[in-house]
C-alpha atoms as a PDB file:
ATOM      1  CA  UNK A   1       1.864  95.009 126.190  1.00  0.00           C
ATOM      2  CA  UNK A   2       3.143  97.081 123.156  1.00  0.00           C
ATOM      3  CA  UNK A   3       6.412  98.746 123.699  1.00  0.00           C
ATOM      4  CA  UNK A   4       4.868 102.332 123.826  1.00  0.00           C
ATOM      5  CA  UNK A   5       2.655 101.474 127.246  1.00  0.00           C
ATOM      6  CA  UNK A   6       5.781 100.041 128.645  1.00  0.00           C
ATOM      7  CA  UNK A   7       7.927 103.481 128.211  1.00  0.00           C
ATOM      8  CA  UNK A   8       4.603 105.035 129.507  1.00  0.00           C
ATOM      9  CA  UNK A   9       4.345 102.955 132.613  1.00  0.00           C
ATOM     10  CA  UNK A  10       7.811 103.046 132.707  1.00  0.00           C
ATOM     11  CA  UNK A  11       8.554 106.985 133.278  1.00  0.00           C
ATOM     12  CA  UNK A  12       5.364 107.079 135.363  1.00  0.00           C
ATOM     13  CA  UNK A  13       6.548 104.365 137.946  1.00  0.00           C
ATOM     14  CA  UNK A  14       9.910 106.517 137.215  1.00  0.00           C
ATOM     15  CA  UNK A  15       8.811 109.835 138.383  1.00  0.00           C
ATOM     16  CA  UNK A  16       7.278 107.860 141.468  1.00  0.00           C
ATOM     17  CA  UNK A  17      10.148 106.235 142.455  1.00  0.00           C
ATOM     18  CA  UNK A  18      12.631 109.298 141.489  1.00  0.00           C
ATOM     19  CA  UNK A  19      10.307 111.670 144.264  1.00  0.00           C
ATOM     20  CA  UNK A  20      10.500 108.949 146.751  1.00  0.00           C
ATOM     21  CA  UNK A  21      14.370 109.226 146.258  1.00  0.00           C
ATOM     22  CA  UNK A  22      14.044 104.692 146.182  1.00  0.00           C
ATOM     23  CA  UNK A  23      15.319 104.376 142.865  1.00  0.00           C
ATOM     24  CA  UNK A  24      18.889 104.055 143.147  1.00  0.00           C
ATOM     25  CA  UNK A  25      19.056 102.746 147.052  1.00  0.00           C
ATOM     26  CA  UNK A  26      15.994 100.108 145.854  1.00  0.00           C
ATOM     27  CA  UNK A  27      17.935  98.613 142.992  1.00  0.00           C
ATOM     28  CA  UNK A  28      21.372  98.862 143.908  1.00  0.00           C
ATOM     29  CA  UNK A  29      20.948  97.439 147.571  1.00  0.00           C
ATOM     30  CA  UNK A  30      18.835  94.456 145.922  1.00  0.00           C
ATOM     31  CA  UNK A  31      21.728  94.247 143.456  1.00  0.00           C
ATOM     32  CA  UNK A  32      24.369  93.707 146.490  1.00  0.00           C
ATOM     33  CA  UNK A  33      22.457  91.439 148.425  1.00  0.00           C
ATOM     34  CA  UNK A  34      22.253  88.975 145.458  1.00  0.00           C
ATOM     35  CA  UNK A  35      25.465  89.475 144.439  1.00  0.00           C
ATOM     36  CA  UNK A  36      26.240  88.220 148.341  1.00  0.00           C
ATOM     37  CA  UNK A  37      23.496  85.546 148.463  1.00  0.00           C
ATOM     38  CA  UNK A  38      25.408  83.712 145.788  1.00  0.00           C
ATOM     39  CA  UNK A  39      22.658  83.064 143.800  1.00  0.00           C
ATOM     40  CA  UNK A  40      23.886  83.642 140.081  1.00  0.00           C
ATOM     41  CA  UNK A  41      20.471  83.864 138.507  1.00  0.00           C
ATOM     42  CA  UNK A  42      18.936  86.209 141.659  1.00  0.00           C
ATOM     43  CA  UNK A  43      22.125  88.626 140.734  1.00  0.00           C
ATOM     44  CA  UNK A  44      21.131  88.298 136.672  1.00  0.00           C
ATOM     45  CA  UNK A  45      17.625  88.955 137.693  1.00  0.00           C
ATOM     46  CA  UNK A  46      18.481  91.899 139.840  1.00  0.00           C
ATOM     47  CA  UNK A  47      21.165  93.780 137.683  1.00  0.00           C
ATOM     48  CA  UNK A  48      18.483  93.517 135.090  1.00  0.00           C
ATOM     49  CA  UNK A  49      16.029  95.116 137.434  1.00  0.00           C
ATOM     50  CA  UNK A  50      18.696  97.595 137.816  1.00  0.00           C
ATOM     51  CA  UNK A  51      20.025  98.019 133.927  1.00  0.00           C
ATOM     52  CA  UNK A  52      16.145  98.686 133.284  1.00  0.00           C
ATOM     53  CA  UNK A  53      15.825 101.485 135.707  1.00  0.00           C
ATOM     54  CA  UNK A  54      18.929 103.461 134.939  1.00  0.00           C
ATOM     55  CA  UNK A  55      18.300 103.550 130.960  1.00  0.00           C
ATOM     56  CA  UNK A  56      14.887 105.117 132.022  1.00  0.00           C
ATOM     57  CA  UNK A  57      16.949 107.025 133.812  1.00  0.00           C
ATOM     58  CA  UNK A  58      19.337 108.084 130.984  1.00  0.00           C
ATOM     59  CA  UNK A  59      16.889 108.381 128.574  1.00  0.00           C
ATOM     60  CA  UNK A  60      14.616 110.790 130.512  1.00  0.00           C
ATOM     61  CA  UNK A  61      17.579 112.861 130.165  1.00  0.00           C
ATOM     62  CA  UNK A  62      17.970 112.137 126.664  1.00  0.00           C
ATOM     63  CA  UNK A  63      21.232 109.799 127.099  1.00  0.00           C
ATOM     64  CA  UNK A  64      21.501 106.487 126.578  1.00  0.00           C
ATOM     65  CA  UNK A  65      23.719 103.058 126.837  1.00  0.00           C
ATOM     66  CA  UNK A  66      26.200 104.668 124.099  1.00  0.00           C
ATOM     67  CA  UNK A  67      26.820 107.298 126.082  1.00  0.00           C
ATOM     68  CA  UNK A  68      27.469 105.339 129.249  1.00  0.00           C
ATOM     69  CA  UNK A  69      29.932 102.780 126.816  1.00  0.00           C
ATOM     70  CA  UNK A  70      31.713 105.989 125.528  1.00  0.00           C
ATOM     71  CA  UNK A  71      32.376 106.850 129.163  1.00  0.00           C
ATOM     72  CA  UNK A  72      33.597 103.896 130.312  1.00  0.00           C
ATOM     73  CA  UNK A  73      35.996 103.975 127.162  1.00  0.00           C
ATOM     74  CA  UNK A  74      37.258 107.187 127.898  1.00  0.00           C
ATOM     75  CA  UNK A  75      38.307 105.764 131.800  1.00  0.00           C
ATOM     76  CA  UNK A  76      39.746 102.871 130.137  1.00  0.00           C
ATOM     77  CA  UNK A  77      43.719 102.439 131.811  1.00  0.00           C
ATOM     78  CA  UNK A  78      42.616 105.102 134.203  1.00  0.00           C
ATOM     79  CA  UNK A  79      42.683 103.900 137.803  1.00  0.00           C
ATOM     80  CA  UNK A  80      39.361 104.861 139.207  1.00  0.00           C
ATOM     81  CA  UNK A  81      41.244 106.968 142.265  1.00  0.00           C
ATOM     82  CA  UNK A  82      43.148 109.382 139.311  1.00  0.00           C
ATOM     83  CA  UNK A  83      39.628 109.430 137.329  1.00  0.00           C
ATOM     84  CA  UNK A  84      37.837 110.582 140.518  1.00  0.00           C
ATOM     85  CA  UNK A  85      40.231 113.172 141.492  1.00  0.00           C
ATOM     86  CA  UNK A  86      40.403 114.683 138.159  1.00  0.00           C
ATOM     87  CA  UNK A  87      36.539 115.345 138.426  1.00  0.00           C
ATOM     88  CA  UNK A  88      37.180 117.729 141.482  1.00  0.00           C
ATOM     89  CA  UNK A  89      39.395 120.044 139.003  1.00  0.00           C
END
């Protein structure tokens, strides 16, 4: 499969999954249930699963990983209680 039917499968099954509102309960709950099973490779498998879906994600709204990495450095030595109440102002 070439890389440009992937990205078109990919933001079809996207705009599926975004109108059934599954995409981020789907992939996160599979995400904590292997990170409880305790199964290393299941949790690799299923952040990956995850990773995949929110890039789609980002890049439908013309974002990508940088952007997310430029967050997180920004919050860097910020507790995540100060960071979320300095959203609210």
């Amino acid at each position: 499969m070439e890389a440009s039917e992937l990205c078109y499968l990919s933001l079809r099954s996207l705009g599926t999954l975004m109108q059934r509102q599954e995409l981020s309960p789907v992939e996160a709950t599979e995400t904590v249930l292997a990170a409880k099973s305790g199964d290393r490779l299941h949790l690799v498998r299923e952040v990956t699963d995850l990773w995949f879906h929110c890039m789609i994600v980002l890049a439908r709204h013309g974002l990508g990983p940088g952007d997310v990495l430029a967050e997180m450095q920004r919050r860097e030595g910020i507790s995540g209680i100060d960071e979320k109440a300095a959203r609210k102002k």
